[in-house]
C-alpha atoms as a PDB file:
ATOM      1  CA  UNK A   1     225.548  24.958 114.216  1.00  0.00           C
ATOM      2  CA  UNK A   2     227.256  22.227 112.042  1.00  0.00           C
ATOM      3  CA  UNK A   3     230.233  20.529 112.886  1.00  0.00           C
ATOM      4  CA  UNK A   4     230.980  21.286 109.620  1.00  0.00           C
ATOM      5  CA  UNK A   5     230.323  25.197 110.139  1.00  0.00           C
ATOM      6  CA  UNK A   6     232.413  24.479 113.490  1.00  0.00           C
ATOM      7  CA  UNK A   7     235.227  23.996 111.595  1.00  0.00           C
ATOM      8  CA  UNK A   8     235.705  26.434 109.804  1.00  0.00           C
ATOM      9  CA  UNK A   9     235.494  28.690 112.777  1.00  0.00           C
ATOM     10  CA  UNK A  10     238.132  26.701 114.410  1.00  0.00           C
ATOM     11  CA  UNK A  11     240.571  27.249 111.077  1.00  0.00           C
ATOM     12  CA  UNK A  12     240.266  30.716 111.070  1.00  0.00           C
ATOM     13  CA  UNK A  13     241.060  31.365 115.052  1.00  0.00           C
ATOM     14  CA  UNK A  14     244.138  28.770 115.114  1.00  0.00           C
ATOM     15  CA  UNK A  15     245.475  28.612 111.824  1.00  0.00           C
ATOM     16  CA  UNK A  16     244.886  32.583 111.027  1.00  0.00           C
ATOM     17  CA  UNK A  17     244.522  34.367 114.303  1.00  0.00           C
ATOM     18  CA  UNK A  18     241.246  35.526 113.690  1.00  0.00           C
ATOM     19  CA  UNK A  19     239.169  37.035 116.779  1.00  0.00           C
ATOM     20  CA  UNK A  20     235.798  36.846 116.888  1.00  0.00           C
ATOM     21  CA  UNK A  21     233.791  39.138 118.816  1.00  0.00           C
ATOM     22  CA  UNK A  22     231.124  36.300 119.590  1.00  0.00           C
ATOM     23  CA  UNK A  23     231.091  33.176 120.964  1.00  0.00           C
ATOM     24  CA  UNK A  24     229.077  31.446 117.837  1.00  0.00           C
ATOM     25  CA  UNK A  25     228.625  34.079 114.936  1.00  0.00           C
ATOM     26  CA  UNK A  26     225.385  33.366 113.421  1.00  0.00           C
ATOM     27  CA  UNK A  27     226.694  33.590 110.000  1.00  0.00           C
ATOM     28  CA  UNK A  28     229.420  35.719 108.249  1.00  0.00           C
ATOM     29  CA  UNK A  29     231.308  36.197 104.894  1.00  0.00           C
ATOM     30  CA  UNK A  30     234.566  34.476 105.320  1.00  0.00           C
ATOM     31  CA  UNK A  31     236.225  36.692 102.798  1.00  0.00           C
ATOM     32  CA  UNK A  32     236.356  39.545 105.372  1.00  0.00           C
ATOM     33  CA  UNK A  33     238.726  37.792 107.578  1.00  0.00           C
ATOM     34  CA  UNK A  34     241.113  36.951 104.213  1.00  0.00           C
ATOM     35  CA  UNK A  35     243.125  39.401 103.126  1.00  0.00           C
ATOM     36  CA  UNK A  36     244.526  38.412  99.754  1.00  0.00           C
ATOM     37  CA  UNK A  37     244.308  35.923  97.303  1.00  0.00           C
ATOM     38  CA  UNK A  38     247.392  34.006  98.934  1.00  0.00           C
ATOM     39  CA  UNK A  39     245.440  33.606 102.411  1.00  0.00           C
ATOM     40  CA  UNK A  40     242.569  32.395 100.437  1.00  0.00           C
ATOM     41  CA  UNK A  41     244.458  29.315  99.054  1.00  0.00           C
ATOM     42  CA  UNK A  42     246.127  28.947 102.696  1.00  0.00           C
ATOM     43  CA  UNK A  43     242.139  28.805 104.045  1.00  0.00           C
ATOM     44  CA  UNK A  44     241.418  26.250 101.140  1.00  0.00           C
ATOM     45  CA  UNK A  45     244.604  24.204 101.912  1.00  0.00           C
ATOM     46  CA  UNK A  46     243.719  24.187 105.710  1.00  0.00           C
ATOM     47  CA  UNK A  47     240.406  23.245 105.448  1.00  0.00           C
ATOM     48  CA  UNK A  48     241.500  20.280 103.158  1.00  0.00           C
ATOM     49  CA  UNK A  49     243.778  18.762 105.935  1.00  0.00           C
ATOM     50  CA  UNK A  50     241.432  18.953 108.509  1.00  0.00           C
ATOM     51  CA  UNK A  51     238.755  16.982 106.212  1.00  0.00           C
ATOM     52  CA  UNK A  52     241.370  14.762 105.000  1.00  0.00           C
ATOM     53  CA  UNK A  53     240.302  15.321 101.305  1.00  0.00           C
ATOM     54  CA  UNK A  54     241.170  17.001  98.221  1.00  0.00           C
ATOM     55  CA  UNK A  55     238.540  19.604  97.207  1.00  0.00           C
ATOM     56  CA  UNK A  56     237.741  19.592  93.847  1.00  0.00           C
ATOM     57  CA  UNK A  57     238.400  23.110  91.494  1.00  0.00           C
ATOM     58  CA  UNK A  58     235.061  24.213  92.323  1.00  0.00           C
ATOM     59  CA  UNK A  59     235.772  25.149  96.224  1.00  0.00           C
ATOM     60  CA  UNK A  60     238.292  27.765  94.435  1.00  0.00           C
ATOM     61  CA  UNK A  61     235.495  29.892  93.777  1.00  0.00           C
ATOM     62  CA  UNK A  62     236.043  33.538  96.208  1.00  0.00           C
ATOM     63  CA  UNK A  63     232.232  33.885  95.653  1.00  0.00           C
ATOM     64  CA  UNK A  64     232.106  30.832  97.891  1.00  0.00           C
ATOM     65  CA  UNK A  65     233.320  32.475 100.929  1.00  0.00           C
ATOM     66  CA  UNK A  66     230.366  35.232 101.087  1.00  0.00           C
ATOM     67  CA  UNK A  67     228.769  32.939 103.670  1.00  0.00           C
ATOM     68  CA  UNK A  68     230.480  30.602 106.114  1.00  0.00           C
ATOM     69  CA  UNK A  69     226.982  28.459 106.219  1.00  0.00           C
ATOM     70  CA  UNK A  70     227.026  28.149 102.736  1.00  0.00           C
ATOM     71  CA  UNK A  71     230.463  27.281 102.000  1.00  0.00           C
ATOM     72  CA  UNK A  72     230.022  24.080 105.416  1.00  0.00           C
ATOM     73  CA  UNK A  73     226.779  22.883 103.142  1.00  0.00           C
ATOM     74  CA  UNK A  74     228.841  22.849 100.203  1.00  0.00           C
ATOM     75  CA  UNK A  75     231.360  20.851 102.261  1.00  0.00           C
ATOM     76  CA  UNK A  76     229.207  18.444 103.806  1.00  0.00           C
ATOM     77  CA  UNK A  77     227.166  17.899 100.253  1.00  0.00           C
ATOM     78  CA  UNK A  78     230.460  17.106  98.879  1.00  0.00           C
ATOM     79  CA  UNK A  79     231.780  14.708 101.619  1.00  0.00           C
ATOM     80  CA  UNK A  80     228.601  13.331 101.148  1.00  0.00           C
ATOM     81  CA  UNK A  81     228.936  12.812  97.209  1.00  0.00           C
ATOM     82  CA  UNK A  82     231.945  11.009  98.402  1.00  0.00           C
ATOM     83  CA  UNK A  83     230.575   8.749 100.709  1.00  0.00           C
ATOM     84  CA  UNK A  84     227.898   7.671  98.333  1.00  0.00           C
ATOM     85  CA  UNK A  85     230.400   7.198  95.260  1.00  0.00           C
ATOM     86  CA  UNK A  86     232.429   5.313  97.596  1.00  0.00           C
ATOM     87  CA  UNK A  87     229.354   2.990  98.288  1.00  0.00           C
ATOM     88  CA  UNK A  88     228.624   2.723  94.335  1.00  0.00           C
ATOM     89  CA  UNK A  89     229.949  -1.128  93.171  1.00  0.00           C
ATOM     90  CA  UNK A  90     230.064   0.701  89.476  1.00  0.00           C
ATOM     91  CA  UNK A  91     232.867   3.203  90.695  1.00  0.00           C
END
């Protein structure tokens, strides 16, 4: 499990009370713990403070959220992005 994938397990118990029936879920579709579209832009928000970074217009995507493994890759790729542009002397 990613600390990445970590995360957003952590953001969904403290921030939105969620409950979890195990320990470390294997994988799930975050959308079933978010109610409306509000909470899904409160999820988005929170998970931009804890990574300290401004996600661009493509984490607004609800499609996203059908797996919590495949929204922390998308994460990490883009963090990643960042850290290389960051390393780029042309940028």
């Amino acid at each position: 499990m990613t600390p990445t994938y970590q995360m957003i397990i952590s953001v969904l118990i403290d921030k939105f009370g969620i409950v979890f029936l195990e320990d470390n879920p294997d994988d799930f579709a975050i959308n079933d713990y978010l109610g409306d579209s509000l909470m899904f832009m409160q999820f988005i928000i929170a998970i931009e403070e804890e990574i300290g970074v401004e996600l661009t217009d493509d984490f607004l995507n609800n499609d996203l959220l059908n797996s919590a493994k495949g929204f922390a890759e998308k994460i990490d790729f883009y963090m990643e992005s960042l850290q290389g542009n960051a390393d780029d002397p042309k940028i």
